[in-house]
C-alpha atoms as a PDB file:
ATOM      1  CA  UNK A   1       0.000   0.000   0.000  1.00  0.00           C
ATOM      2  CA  UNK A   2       1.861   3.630  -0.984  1.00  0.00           C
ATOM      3  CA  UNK A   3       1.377   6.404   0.680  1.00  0.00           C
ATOM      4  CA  UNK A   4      -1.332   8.195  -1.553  1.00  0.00           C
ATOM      5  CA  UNK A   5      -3.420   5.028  -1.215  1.00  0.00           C
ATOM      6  CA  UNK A   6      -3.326   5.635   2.477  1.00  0.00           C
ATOM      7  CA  UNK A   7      -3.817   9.245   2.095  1.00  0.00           C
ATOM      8  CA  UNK A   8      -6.831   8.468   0.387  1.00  0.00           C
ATOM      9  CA  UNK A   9      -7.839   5.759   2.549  1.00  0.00           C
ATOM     10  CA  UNK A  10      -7.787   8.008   5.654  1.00  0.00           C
ATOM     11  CA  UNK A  11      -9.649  10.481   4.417  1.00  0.00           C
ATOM     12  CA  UNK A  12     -12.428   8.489   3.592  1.00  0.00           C
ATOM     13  CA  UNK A  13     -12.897   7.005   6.480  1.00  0.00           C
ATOM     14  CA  UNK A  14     -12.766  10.052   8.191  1.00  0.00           C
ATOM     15  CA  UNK A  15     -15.334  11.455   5.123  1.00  0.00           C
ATOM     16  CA  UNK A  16     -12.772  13.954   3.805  1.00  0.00           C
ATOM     17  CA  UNK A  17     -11.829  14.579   0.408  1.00  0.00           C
ATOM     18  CA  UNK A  18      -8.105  14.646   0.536  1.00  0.00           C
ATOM     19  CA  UNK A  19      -7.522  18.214  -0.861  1.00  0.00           C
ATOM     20  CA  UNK A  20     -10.288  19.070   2.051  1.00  0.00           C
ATOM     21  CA  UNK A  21      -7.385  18.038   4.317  1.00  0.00           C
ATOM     22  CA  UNK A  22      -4.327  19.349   2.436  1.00  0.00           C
ATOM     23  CA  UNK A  23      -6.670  23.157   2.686  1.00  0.00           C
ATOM     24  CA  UNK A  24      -5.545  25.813   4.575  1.00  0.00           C
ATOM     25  CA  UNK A  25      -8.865  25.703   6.887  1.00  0.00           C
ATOM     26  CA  UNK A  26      -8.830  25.116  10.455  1.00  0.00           C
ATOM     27  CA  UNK A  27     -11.632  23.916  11.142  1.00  0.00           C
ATOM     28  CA  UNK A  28     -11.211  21.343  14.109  1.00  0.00           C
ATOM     29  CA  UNK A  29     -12.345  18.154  12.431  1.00  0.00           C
ATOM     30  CA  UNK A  30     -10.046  18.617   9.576  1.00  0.00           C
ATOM     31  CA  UNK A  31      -7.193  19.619  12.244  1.00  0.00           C
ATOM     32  CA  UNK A  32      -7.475  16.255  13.634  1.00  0.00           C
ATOM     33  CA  UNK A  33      -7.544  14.509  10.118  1.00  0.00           C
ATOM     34  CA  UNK A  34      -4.511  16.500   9.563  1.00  0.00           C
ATOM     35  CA  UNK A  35      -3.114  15.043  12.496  1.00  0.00           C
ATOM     36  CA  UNK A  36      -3.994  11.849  11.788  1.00  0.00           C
ATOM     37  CA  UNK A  37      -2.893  11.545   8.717  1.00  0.00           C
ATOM     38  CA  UNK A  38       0.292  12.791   8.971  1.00  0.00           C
ATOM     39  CA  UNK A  39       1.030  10.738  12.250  1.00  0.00           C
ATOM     40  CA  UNK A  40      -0.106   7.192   9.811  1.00  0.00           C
ATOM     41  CA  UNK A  41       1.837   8.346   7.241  1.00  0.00           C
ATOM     42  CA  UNK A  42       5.012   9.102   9.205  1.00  0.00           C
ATOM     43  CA  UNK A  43       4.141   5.217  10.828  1.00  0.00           C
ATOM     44  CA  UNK A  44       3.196   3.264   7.986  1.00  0.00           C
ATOM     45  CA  UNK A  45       5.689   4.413   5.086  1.00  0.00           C
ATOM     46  CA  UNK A  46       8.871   5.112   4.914  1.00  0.00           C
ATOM     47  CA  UNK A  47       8.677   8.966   3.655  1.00  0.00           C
ATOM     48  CA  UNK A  48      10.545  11.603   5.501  1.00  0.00           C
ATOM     49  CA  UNK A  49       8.975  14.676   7.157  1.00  0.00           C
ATOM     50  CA  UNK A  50       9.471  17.034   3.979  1.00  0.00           C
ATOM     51  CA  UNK A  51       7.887  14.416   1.669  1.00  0.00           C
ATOM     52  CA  UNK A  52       5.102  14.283   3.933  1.00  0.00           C
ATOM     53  CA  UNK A  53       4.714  18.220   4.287  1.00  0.00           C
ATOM     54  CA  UNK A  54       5.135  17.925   0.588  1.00  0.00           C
ATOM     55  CA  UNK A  55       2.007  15.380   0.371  1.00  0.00           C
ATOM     56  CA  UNK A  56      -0.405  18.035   2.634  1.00  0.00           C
ATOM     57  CA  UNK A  57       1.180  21.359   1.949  1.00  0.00           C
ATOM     58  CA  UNK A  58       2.819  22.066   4.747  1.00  0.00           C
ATOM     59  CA  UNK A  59       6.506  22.778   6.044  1.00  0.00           C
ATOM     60  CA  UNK A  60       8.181  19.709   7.550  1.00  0.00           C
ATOM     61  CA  UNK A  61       8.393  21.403  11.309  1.00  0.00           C
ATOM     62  CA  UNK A  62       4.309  21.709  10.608  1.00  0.00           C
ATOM     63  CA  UNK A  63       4.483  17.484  10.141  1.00  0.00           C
ATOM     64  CA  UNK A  64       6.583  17.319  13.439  1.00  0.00           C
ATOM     65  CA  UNK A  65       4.061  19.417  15.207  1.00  0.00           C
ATOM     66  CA  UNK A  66       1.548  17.145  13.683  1.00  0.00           C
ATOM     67  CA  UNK A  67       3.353  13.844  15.057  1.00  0.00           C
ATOM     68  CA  UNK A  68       3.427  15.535  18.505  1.00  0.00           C
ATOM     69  CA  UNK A  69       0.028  16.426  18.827  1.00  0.00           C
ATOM     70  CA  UNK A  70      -1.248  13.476  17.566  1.00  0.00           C
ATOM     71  CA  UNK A  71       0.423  11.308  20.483  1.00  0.00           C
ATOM     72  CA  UNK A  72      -1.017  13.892  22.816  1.00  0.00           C
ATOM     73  CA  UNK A  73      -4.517  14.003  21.468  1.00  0.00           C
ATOM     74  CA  UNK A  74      -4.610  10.013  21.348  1.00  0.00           C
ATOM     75  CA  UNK A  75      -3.746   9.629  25.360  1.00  0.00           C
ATOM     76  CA  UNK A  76      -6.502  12.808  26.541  1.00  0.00           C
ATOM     77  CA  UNK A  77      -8.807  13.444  24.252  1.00  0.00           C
ATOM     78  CA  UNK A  78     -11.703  10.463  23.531  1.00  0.00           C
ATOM     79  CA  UNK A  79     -13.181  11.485  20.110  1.00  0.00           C
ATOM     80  CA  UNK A  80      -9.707  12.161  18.796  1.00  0.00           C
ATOM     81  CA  UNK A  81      -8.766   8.311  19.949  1.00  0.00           C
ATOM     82  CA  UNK A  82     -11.666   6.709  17.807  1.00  0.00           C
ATOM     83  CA  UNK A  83     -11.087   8.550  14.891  1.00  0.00           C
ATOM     84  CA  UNK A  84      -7.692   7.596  15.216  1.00  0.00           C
ATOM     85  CA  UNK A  85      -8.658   3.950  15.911  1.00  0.00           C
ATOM     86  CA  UNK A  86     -10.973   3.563  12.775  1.00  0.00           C
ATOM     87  CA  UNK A  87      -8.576   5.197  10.699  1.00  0.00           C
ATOM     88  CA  UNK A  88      -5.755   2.986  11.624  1.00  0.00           C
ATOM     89  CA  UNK A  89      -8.211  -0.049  11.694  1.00  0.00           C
ATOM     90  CA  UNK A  90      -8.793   0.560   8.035  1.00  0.00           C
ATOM     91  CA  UNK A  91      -5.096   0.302   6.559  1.00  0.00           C
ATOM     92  CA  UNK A  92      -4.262  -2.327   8.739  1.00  0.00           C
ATOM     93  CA  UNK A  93      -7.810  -4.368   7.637  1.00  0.00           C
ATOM     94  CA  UNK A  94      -6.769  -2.900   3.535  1.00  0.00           C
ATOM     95  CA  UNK A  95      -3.481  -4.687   4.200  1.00  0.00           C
ATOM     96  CA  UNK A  96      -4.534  -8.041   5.366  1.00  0.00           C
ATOM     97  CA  UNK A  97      -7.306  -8.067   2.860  1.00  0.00           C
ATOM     98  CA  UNK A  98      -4.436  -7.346   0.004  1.00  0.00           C
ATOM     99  CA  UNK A  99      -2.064  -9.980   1.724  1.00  0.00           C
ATOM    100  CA  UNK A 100      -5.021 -12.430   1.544  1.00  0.00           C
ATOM    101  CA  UNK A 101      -5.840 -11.916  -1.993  1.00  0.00           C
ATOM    102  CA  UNK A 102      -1.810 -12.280  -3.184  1.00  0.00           C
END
């Protein structure tokens, strides 16, 4: 699975379009897709923090405030934790479904 096949994935389970989340708005729930998406991306491919600022539009020290707040939000704050959860259930369920298929 690349990373634009997660990028996509993410924000459809979230129900984002992806340029939704690469926008300059700051609305909260596309904060925390933001968030979430960078923190999946950092964990589940191997691209560096500029490729990844790259991917949303944002400067690499944006992705590393990302990471942060992402760890944060996932240990204090509830409805940030279950999108997370469903978000990371999906590429993990996408990859054993691929796996199973090969």
């Amino acid at each position: 699975m690349n990373e634009y096949e997660i990028f996509s994935l993410i924000s459809e389970v979230l129900g984002f379009k992806t340029d939704q989340i690469k926008s300059r708005s700051r609305k909260y729930d596309l904060v925390d897709a933001r968030h979430i998406t960078v923190y999946l991306l950092r964990n589940y491919t191997g691209l560096t923090l500029v490729e990844i600022g790259n991917m949303i539009k944002r400067h690499h020290t944006t992705v590393v405030n990302s990471i942060k707040k992402a760890k944060d939000y996932r240990k204090y704050n509830t409805k940030f934790k279950h999108k997370f959860q469903r978000a990371q259930k999906a590429i993990e369920n996408h990859y054993i479904d691929r796996r199973m298929i090969i």
